[in-house]
Protein backbone atom coordinates (compact mmCIF):
# COMPACT_ATOMS: atom_id res chain seq x y z
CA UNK A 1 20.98 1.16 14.13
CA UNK A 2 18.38 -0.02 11.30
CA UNK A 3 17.18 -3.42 11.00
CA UNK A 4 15.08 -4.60 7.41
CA UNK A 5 12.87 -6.99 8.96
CA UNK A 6 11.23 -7.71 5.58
CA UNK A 7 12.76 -7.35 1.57
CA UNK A 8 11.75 -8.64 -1.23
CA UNK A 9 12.97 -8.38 -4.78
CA UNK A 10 11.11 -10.07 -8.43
CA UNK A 11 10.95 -9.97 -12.10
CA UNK A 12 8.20 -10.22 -14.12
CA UNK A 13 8.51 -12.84 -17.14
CA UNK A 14 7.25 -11.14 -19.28
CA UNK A 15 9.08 -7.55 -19.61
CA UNK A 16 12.53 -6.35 -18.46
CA UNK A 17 10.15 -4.67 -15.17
CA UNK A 18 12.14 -5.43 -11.50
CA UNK A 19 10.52 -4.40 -8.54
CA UNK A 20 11.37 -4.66 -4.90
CA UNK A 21 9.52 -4.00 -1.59
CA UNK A 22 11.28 -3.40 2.24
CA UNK A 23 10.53 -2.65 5.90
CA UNK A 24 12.15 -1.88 9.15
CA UNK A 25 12.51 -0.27 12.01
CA UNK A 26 15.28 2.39 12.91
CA UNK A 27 16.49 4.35 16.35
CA UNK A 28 16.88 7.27 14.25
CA UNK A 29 16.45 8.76 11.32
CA UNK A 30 20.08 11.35 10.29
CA UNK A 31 19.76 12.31 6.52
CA UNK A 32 22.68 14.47 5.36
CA UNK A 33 24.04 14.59 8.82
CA UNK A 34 20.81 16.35 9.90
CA UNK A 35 18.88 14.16 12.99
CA UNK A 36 15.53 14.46 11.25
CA UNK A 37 13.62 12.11 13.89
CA UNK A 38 13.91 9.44 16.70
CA UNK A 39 12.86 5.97 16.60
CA UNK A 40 10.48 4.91 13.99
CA UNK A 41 9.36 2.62 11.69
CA UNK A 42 10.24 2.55 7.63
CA UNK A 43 9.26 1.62 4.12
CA UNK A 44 10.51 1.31 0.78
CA UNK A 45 10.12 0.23 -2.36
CA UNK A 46 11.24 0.14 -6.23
CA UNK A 47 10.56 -0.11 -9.60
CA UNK A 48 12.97 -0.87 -12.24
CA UNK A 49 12.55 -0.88 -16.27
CA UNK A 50 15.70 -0.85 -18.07
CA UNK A 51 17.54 1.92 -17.37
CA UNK A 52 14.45 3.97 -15.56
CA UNK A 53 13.71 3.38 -11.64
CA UNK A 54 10.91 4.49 -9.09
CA UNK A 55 11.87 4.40 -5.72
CA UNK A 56 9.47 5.19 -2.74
CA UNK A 57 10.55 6.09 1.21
CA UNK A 58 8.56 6.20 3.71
CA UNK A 59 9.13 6.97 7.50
CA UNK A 60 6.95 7.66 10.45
CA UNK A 61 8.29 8.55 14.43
CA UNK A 62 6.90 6.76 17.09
CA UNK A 63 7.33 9.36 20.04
CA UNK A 64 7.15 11.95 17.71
CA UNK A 65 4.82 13.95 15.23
CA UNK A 66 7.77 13.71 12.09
CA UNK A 67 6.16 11.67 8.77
CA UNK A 68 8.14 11.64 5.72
CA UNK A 69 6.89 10.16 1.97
CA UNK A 70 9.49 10.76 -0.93
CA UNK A 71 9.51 9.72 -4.50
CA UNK A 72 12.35 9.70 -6.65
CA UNK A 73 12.56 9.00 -10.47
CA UNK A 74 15.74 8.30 -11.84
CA UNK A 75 17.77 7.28 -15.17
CA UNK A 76 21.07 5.45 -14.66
CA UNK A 77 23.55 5.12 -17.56
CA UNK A 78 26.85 3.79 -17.82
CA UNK A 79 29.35 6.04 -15.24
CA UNK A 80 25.91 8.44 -13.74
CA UNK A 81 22.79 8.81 -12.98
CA UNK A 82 20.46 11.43 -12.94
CA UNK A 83 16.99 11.84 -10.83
CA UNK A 84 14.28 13.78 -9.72
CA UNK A 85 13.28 13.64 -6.65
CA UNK A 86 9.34 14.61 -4.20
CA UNK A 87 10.21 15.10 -0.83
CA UNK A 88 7.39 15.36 1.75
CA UNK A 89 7.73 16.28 5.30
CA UNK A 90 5.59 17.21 8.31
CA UNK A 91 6.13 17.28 11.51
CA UNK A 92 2.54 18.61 12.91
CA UNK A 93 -0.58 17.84 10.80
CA UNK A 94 0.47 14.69 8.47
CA UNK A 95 -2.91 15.34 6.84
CA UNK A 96 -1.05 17.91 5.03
CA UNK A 97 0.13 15.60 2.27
CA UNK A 98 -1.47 18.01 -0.83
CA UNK A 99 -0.20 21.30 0.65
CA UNK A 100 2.22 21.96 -2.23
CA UNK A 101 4.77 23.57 0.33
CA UNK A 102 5.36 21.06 2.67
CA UNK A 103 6.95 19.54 -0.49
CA UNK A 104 10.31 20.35 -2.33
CA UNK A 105 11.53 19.45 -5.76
CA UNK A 106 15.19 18.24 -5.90
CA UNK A 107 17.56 16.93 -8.61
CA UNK A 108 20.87 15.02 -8.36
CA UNK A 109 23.63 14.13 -10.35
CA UNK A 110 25.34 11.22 -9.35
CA UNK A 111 28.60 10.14 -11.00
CA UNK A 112 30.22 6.69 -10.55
CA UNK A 113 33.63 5.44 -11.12
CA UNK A 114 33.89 2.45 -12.99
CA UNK A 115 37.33 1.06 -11.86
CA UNK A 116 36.85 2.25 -7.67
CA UNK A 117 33.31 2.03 -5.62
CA UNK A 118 33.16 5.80 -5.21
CA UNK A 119 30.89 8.06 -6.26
CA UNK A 120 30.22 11.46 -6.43
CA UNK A 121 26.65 13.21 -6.01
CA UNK A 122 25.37 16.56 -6.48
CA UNK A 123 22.22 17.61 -5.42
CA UNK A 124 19.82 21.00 -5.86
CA UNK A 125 16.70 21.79 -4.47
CA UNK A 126 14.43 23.63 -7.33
CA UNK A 127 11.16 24.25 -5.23
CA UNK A 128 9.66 24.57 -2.36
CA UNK A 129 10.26 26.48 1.12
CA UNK A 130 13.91 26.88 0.20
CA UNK A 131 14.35 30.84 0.77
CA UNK A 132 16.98 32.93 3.25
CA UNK A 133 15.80 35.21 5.62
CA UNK A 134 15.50 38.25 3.05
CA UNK A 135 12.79 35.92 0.83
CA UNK A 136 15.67 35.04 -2.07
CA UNK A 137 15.69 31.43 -3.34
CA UNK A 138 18.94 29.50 -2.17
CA UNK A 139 18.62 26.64 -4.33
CA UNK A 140 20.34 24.69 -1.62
CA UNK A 141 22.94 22.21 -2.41
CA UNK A 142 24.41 19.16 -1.13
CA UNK A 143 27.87 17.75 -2.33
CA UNK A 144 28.61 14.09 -0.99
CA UNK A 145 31.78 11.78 -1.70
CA UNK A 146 30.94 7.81 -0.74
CA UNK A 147 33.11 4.90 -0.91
CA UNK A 148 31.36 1.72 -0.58
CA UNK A 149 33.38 -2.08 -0.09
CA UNK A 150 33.05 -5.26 1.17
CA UNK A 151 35.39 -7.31 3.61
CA UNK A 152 33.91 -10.80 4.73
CA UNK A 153 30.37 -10.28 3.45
CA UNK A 154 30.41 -7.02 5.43
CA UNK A 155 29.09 -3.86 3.56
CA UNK A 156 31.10 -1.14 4.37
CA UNK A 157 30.87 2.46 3.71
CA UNK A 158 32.19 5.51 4.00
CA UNK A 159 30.89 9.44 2.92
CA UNK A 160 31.64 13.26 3.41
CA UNK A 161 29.33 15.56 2.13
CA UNK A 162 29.30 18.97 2.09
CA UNK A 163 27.17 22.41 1.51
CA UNK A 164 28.78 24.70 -0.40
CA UNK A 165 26.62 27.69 0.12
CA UNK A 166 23.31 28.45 2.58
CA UNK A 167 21.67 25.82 2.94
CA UNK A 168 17.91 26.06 4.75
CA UNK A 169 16.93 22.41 4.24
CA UNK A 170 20.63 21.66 6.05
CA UNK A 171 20.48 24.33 8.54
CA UNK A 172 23.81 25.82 7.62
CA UNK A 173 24.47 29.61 6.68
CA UNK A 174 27.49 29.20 4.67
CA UNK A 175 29.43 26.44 2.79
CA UNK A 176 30.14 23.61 5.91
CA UNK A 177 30.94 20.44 6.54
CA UNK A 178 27.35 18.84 7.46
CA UNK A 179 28.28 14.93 6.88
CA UNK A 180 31.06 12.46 7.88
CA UNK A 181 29.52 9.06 7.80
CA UNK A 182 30.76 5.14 8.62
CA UNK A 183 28.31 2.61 8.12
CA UNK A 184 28.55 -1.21 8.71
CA UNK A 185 25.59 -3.06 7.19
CA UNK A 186 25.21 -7.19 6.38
CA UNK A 187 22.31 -9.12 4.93
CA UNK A 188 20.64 -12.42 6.67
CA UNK A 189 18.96 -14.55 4.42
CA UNK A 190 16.37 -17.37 6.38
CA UNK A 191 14.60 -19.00 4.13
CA UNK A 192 13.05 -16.52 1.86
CA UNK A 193 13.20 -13.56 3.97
CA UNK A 194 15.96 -11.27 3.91
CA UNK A 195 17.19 -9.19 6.99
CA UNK A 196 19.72 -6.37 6.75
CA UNK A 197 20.86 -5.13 9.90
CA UNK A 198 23.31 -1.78 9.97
């Protein structure tokens, strides 16, 4: 369960620049079908100019030590997107923030049909601790199929995603099945406040 208690979204007047801000609170935090923490609070936010977007996440636990602060860059054309992701993770000293290997460097390709809300990602670490047990590089990748639609206002959505080799980020040793997702999610505007609850 995640609840947005708080999103905004403007444009300035003067350039093509949108931005957007969010909070919430969440019972768990599952990314990729991995349980990464328990109940916690999160943030988020976004830039957008033209066809170029910023997007900040943010997450801490509240019963445990897990903090999370990611950045992700992206360009978006016409049927895909491509982006470049900073994730940061710690789960003992959150201090830690300019250690340069509690971070890891990931792209993604995202493609999107124009006729059908499905799209197709693919995503590859490039650095960071992403090494098997004999010290070689895995560049560890994550394949994911999503169908998003609507009935009655209701966002509905539906993903699979896959590894289709070792994986250390993912925890798997082979190529497996690490995601089957169903997600229910609607938005309650009040006044000029806009809840999301999913």
């Amino acid at each position: 369960l995640y609840v947005l208690v708080g999103k905004s979204y403007a444009q300035s007047e003067i350039t093509e620049i949108k931005y957007g801000v969010g909070a919430g609170i969440s019972n768990s935090y599952i990314w990729r079908g991995l349980k990464w923490g328990g109940i916690g609070s999160q943030i988020s936010g976004n830039i957008n100019y033209c066809n170029f977007n910023l997007e900040l996440f943010g997450r801490t636990s509240f019963y445990d030590n897990y903090r999370e602060l990611d950045f992700i860059f992206s360009y978006k054309g016409k049927s895909f997107s491509i982006s470049l992701g900073d994730y940061w993770s710690k789960d003992d000293d959150p201090n830690k923030y300019f250690t340069l290997k509690n971070h890891l460097l990931e792209t993604e390709i995202l493609y999107v049909n124009n006729y059908i809300p499905l799209t197709l990602s693919w995503n590859t670490v490039l650095f960071g601790e992403d090494f098997s047990s004999k010290g070689k590089r895995l560049f560890s990748s994550y394949l994911e199929l999503c169908y998003q639609f609507t009935i009655s206002k209701f966002n509905m959505e539906c993903s699979l995603g896959i590894t289709p080799w070792e994986n250390s980020i993912l925890e798997t040793e082979k190529f497996g099945l690490t995601n089957l997702k169903g997600s229910i999610n609607k938005e309650i505007t009040i006044s000029n406040l806009c809840m999301s609850i999913g």
